[in-house]
Structures are given as C-alpha cells and as structure tokens.
C-alpha atoms as a PDB file:
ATOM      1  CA  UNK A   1      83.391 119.372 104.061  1.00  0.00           C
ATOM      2  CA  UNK A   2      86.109 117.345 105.835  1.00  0.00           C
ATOM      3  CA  UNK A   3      86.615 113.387 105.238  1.00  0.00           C
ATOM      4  CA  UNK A   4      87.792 109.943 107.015  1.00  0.00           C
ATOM      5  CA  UNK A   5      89.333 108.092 104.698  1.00  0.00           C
ATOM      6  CA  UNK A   6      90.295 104.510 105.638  1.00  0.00           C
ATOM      7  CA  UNK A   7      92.763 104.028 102.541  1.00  0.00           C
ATOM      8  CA  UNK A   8      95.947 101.936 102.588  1.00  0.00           C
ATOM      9  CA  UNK A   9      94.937 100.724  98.708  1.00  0.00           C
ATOM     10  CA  UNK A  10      96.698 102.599  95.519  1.00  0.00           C
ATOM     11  CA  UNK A  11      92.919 103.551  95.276  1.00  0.00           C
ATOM     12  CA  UNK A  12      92.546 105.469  98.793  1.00  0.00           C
ATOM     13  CA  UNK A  13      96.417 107.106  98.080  1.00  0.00           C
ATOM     14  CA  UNK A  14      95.287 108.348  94.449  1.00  0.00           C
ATOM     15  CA  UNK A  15      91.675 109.684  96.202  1.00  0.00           C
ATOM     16  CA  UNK A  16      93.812 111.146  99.122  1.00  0.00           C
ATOM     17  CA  UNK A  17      95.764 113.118  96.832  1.00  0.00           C
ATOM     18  CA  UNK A  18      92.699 113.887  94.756  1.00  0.00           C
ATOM     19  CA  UNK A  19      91.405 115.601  98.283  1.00  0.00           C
ATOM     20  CA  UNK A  20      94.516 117.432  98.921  1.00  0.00           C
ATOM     21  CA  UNK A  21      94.340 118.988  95.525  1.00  0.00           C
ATOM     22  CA  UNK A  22      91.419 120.520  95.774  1.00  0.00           C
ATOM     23  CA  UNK A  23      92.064 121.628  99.624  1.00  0.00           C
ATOM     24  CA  UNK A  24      89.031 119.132 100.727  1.00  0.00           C
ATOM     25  CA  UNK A  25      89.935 118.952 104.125  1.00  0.00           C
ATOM     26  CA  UNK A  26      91.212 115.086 105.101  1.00  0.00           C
ATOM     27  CA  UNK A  27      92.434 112.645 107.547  1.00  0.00           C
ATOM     28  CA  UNK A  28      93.484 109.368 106.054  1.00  0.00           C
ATOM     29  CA  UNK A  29      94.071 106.154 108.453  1.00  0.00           C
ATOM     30  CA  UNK A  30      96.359 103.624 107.447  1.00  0.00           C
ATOM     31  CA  UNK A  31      97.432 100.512 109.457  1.00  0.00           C
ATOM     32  CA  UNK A  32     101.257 100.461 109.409  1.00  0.00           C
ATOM     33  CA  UNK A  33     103.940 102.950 109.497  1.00  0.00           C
ATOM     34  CA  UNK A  34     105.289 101.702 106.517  1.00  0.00           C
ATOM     35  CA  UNK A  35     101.473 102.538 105.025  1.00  0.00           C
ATOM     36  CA  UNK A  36     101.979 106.009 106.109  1.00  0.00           C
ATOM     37  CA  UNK A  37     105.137 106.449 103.709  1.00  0.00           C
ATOM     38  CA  UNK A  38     103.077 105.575 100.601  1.00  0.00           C
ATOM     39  CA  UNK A  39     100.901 108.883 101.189  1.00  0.00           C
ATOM     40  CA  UNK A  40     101.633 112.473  99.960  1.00  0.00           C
ATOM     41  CA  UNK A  41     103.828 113.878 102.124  1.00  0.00           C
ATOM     42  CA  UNK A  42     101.254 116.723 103.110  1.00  0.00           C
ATOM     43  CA  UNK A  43      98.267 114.218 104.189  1.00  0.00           C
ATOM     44  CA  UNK A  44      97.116 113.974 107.190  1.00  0.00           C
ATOM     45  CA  UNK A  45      97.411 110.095 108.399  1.00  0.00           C
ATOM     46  CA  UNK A  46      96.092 108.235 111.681  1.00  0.00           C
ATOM     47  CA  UNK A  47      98.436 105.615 111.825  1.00  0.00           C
ATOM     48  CA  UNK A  48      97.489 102.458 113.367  1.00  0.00           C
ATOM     49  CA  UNK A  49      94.284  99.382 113.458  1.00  0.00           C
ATOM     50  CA  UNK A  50      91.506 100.213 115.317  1.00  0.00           C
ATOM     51  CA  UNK A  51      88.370  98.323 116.827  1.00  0.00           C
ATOM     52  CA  UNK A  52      84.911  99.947 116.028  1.00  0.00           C
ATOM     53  CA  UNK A  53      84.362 101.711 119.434  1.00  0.00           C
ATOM     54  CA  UNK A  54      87.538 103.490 118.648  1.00  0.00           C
ATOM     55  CA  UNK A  55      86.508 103.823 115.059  1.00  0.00           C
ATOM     56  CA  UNK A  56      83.409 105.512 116.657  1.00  0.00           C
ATOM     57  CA  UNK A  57      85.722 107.904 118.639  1.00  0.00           C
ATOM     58  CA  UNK A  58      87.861 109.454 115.984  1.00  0.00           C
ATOM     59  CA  UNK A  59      84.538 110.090 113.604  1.00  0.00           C
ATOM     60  CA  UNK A  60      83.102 112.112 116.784  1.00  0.00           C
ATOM     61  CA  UNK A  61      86.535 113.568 117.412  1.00  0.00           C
ATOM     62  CA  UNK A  62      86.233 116.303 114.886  1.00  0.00           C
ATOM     63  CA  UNK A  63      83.011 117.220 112.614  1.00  0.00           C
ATOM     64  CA  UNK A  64      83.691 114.997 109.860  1.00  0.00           C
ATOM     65  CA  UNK A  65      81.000 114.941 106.997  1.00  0.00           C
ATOM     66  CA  UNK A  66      81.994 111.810 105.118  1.00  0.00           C
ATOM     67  CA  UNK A  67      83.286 108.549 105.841  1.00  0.00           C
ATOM     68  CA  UNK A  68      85.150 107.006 102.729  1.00  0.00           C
ATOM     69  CA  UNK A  69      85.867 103.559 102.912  1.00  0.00           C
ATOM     70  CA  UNK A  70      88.818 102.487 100.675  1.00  0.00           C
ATOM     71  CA  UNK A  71      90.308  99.936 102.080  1.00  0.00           C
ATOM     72  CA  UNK A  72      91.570  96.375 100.457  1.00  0.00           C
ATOM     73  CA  UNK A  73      88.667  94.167  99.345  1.00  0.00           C
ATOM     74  CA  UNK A  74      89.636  91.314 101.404  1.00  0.00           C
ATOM     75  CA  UNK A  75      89.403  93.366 104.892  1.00  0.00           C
ATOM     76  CA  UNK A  76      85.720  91.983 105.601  1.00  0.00           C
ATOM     77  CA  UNK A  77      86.423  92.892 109.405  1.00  0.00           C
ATOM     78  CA  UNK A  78      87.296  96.466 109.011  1.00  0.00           C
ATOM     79  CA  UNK A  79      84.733  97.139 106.296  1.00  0.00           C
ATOM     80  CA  UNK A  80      81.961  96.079 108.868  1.00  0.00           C
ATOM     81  CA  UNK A  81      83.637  97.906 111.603  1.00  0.00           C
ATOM     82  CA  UNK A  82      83.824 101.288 109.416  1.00  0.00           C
ATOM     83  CA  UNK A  83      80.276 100.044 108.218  1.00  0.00           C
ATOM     84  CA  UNK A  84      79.036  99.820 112.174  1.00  0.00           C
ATOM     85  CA  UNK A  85      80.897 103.544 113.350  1.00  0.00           C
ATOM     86  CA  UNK A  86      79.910 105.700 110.387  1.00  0.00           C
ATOM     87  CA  UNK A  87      75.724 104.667 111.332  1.00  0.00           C
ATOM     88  CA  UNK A  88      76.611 104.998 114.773  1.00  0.00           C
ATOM     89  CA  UNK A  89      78.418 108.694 114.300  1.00  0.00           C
ATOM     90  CA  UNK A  90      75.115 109.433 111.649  1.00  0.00           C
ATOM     91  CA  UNK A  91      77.660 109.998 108.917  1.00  0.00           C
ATOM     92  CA  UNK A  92      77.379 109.127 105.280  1.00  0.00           C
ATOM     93  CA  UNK A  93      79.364 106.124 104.168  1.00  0.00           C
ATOM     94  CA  UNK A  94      80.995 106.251 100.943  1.00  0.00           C
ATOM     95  CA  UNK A  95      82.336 102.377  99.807  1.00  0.00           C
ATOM     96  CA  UNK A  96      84.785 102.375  97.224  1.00  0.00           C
ATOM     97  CA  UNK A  97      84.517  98.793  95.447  1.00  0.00           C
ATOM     98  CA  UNK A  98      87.585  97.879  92.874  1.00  0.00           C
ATOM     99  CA  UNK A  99      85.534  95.646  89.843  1.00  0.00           C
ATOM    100  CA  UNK A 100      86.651  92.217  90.102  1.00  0.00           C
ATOM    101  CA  UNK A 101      89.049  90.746  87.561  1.00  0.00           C
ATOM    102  CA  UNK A 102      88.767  86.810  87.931  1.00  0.00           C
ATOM    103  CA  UNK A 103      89.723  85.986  84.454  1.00  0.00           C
ATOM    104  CA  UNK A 104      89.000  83.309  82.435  1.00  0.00           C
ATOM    105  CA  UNK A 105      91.026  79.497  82.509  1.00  0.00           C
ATOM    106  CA  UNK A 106      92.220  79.717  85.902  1.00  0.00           C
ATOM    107  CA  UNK A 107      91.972  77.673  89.346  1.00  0.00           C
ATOM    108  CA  UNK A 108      89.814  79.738  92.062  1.00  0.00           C
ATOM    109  CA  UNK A 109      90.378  78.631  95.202  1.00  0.00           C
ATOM    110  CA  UNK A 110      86.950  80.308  98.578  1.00  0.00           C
ATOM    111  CA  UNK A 111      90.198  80.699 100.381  1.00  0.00           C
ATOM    112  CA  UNK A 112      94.052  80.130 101.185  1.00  0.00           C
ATOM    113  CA  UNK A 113      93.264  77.236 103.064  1.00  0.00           C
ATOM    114  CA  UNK A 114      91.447  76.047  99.659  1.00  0.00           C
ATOM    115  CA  UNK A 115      94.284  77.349  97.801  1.00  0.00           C
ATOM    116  CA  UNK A 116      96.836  75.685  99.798  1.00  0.00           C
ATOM    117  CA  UNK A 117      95.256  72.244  99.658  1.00  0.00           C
ATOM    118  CA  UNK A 118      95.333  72.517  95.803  1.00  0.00           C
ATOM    119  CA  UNK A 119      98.845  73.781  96.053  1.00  0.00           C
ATOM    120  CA  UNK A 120     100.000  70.333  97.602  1.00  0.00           C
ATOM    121  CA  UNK A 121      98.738  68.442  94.631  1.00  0.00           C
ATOM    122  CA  UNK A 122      99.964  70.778  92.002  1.00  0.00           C
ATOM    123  CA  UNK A 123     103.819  70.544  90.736  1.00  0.00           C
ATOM    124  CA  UNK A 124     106.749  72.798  90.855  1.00  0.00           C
ATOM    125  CA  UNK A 125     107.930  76.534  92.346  1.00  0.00           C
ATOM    126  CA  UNK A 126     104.965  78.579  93.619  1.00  0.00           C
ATOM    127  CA  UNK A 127     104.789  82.154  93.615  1.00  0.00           C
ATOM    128  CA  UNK A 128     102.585  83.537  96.213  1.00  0.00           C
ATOM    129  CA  UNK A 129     101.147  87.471  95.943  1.00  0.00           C
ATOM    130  CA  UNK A 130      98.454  87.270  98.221  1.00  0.00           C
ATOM    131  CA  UNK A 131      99.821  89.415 101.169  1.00  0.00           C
ATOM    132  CA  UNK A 132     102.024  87.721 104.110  1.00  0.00           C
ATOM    133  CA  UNK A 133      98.777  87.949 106.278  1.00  0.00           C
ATOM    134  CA  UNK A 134      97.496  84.775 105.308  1.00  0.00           C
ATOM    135  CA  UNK A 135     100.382  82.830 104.597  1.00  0.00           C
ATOM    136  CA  UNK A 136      99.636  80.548 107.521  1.00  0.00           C
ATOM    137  CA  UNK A 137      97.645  78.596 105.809  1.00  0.00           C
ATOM    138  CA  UNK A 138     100.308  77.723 103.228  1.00  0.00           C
ATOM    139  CA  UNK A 139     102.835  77.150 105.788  1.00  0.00           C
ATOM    140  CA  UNK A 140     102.820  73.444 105.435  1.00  0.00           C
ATOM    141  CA  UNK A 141     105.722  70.829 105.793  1.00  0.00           C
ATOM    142  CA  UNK A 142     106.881  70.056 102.058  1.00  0.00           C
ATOM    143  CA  UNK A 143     104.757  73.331 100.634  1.00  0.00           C
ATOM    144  CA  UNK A 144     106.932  76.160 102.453  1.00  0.00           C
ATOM    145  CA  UNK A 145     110.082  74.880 100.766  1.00  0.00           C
ATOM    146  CA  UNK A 146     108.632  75.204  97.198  1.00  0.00           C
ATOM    147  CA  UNK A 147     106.505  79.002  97.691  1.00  0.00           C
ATOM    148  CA  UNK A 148     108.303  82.179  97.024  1.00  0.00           C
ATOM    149  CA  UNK A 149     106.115  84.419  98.794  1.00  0.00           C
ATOM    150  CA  UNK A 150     106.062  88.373  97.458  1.00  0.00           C
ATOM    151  CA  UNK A 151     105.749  90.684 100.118  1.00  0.00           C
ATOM    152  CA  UNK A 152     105.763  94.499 101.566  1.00  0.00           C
ATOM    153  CA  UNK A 153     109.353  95.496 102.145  1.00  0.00           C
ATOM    154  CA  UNK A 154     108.831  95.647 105.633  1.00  0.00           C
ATOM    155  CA  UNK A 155     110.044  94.377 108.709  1.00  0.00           C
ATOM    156  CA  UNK A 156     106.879  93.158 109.765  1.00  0.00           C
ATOM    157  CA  UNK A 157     106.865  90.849 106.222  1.00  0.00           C
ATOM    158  CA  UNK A 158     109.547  89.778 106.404  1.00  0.00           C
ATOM    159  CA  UNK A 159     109.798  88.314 110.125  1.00  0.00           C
ATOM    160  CA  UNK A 160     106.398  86.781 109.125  1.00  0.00           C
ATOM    161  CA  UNK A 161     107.686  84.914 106.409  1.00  0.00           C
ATOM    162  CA  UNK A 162     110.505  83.934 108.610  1.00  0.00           C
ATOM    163  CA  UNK A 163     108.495  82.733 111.482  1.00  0.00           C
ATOM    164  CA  UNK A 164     106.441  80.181 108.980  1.00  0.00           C
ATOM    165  CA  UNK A 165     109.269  78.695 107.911  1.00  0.00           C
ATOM    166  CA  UNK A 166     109.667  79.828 104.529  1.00  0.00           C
ATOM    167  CA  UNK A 167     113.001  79.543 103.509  1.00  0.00           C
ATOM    168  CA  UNK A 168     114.662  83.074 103.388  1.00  0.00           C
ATOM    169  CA  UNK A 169     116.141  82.789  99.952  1.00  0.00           C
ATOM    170  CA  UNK A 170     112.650  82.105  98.653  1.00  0.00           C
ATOM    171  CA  UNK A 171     111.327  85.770 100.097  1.00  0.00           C
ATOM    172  CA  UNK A 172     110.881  88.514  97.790  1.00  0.00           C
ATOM    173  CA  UNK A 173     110.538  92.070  99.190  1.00  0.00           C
ATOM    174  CA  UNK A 174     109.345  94.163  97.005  1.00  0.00           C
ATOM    175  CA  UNK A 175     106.662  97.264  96.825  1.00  0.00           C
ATOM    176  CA  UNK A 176     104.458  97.255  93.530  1.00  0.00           C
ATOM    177  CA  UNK A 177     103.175  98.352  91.029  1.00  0.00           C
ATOM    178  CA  UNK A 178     104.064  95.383  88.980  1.00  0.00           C
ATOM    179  CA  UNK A 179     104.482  95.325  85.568  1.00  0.00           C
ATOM    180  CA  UNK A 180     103.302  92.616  83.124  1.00  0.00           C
ATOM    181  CA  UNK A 181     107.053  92.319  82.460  1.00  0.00           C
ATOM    182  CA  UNK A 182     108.280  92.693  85.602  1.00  0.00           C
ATOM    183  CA  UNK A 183     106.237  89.384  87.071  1.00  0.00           C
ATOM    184  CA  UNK A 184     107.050  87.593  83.811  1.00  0.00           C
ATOM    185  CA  UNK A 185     110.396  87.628  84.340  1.00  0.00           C
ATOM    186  CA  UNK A 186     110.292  86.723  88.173  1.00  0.00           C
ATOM    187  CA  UNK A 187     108.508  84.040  87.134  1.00  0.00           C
ATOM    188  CA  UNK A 188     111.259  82.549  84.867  1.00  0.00           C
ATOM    189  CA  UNK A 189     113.710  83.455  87.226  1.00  0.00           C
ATOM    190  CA  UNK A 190     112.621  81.488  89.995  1.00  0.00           C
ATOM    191  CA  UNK A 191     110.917  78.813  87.885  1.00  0.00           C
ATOM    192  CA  UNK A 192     107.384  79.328  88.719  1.00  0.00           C
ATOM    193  CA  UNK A 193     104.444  76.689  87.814  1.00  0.00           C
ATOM    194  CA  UNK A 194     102.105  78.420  90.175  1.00  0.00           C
ATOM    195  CA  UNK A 195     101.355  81.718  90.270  1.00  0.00           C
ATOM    196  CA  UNK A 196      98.421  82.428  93.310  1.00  0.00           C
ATOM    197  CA  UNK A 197      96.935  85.634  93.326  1.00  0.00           C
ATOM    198  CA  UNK A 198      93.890  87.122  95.423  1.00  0.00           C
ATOM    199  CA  UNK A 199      91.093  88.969  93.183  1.00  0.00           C
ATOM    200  CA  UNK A 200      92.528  92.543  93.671  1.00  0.00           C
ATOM    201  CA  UNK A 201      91.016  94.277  90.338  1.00  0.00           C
ATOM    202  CA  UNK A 202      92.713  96.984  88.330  1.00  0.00           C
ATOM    203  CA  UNK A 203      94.508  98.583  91.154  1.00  0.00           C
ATOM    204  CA  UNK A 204      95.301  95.637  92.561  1.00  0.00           C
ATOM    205  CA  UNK A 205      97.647  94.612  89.595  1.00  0.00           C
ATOM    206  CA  UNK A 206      95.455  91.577  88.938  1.00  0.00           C
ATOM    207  CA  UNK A 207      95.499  92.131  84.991  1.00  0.00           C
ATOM    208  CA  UNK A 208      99.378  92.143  84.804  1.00  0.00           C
ATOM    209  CA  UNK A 209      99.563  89.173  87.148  1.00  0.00           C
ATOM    210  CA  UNK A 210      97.241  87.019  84.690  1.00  0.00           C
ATOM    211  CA  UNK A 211      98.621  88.110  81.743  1.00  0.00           C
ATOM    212  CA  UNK A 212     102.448  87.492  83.406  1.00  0.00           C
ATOM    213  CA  UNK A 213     101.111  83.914  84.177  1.00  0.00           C
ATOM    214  CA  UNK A 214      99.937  83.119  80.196  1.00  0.00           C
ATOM    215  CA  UNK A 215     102.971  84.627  78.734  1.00  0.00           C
ATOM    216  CA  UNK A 216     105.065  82.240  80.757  1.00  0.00           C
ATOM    217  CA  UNK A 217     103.132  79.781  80.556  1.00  0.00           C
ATOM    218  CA  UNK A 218     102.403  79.386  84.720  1.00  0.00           C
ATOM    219  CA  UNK A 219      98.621  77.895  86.341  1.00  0.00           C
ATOM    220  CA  UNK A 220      97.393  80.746  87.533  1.00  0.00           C
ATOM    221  CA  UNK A 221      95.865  80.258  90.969  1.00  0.00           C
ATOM    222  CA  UNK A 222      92.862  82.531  92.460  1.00  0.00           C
ATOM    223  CA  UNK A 223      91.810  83.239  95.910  1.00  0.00           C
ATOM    224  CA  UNK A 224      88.511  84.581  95.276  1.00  0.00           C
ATOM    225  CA  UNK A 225      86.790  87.309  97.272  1.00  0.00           C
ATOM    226  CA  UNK A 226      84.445  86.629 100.547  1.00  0.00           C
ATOM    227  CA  UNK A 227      81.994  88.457  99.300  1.00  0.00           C
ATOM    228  CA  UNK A 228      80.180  90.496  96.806  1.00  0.00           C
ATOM    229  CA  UNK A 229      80.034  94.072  97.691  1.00  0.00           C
ATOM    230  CA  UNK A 230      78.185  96.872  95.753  1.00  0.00           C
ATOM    231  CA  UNK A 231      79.853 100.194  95.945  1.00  0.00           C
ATOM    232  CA  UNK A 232      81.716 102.956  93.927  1.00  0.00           C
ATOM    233  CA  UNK A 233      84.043 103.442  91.682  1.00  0.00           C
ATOM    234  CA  UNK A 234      86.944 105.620  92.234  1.00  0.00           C
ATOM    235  CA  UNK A 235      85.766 107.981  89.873  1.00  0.00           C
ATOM    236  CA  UNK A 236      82.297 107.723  91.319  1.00  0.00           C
ATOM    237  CA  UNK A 237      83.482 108.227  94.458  1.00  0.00           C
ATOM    238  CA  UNK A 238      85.079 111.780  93.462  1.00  0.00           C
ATOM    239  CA  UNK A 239      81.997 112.963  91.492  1.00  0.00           C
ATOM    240  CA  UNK A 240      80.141 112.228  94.754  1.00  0.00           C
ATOM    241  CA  UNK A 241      82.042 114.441  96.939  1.00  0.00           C
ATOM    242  CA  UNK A 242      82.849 116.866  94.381  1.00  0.00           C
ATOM    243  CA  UNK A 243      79.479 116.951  93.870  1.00  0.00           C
ATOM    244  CA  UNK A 244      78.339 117.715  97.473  1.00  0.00           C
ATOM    245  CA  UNK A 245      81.229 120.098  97.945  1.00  0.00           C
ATOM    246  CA  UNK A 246      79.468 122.528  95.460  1.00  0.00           C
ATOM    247  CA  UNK A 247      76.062 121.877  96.754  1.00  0.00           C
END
C-alpha cells in the first residue's frame, strides 16, 4: 500500500501521522511552505497547488494505491480536481468529510459576499476567521476599518491583509487551535459584536468559536458551505485503509 494524501487540514496532519505510525507508505501535498511545517517532521510532503493534469502526473508518478482527499471543506476546486485525476489514474478515492457544525441562533450567510453585505448593516468591531483568501469580498470602504481579520502567521497573510486595506493594527497572526477561552477573550479585547466564521466542523474549531461568541455575548456570523458532500470520517477513513492493508 502507498497513499496521496492531499491534507493541509488538522484532519489530513493527524491521518498523516496515523500513516507514518504504522509505516503505511505516504506522500502528503500541501499548498504552502508554511503548510509543510505543520507536518511530522518525517512525512513526505509535495509542496505546492497543482491543476488536475498535474494532479494526474504525480498519481502515475509512482504506484500509488489510494488517493485520500483531506483537504478544507471549502476547496470545491481542488476536491473536483483530485475527484477528476484519481478516475483518470483508476485509483480509489477516499473523501474525508468533517460533520458540519452550523449551530443553532446564528446569521448564515451562501457566501462572503453575502456575509459582507450583512456586515455593513450590522454594528460594531468584526472579527473575521474565515481564512485571508476571501477577504476581498469584505474589503469595502467603511467595513475594512471595523474587521480584525485572524489569519496564518505567514507572509503571504499578512501582505494580503495589507493589500485590502485592512488597517495593520486590526491584523491578528496567529496559528490555531483555538480555545473557547482563548477567542473569548480576543473578543473582549478588541470589542467584537461580530464574530464570522466559515462552517469548519470539529477540527475546524467551529464549536469553540460559537461557544466564544455566546459567552461574550457577540452575533455570531456563518458562511455556510457550497455544498453537501458525503464522505468519511476520520476514523472511517483509517478503518478503511487499515482494513485493506491486512487484506
């Protein structure tokens, strides 16, 4: 047996050292650089985003067995790219789904251009954790100045944040997990009203986030997913393999 892992989630860094434990051959890919430092030092990483032909080209590049998709629930684009390569390469496709958390008594917003549209008619200090990938579409003239965007500590964040406009004393650089307590008190010490979150599940810290947001008393704001996907579970996922590594 010997796996593709698209990971680059706590989920696909947990299964990734799952794999090296029990000597399951692996190469994981991860988008960034700073992606590759979040991985067990031992792991074997393909750093870098790739299209689907060359998707298709490192799945015939060495005689993988299983393609494990575990990357972030919002990626629609890559999960339809690894989707399209694994059929192509004839290799099973393993999709690891995180359950979705919405919650109960919050705003849901289809998407950050929703979101941001609310966001202009709600009051006070906004705290946005949805990634500085989308943040474009809150990068609006008298919205910028009142969002205190939490992102990656990377360069690549950061000069994002910077090139929207978003003032840099409102930037927070910081690599989770979160704790419950941890957002509660960023969110009194910047004076949050708004907390907006994406629907990231368990492992996405979606749980702390929500309960962060009652306990101080913050509207809790919801980008919802694109789609419904069907899928495994983490632990799923490792029965599966475990499963066919003894067969």
């Amino acid at each position: 047996m010997e796996v593709l892992l698209f990971g680059g989630t706590a989920e696909g860094r947990e299964l990734a050292q799952w794999l090296l434990e029990r000597q399951i051959p692996a190469l994981v890919c991860v988008a960034t650089e700073y992606g590759e430092t979040l991985l067990p030092p031992e792991v074997e990483a393909h750093v870098g985003r790739m299209d689907r032909g060359e998707m298709e080209a490192l799945m015939a590049s060495r005689p993988f067995t299983h393609v494990v998709d575990a990357t972030h629930p919002y990626a629609v684009e890559v999960t339809e790219n690894i989707q399209s390569a694994a059929e192509a390469a004839g290799l099973p496709l393993l999709r690891l789904v995180r359950r979705s958390e919405e919650g109960e008594g919050c705003l849901k917003a289809e998407h950050m251009a929703a979101a941001a549209d609310l966001l202009e008619g709600l009051p006070g200090n906004i705290l946005l954790t949805t990634g500085s990938k989308e943040l474009d579409a809150v990068a609006r003239p008298g919205l910028t100045e009142r969002c205190y965007p939490r992102v990656l500590p990377s360069l690549d964040s950061l000069g994002r944040c910077l090139k929207l406009g978003f003032p840099p004393k409102n930037i927070i650089c910081m690599q989770g997990p979160f704790t419950r307590e941890l957002n509660v008190a960023l969110l009194k010490q910047y004076h949050i009203q708004t907390l907006v979150s994406k629907d990231t599940g368990g492992y996405g810290g979606f749980q702390e986030k929500a309960e962060a947001a009652r306990e101080a008393g913050c509207t809790l704001l919801v980008v919802e997913r694109p789609r419904r996907e069907t899928g495994l579970t983490l632990e799923a996922c490792k029965r599966q393999l475990l499963g066919e590594e003894k067969a």
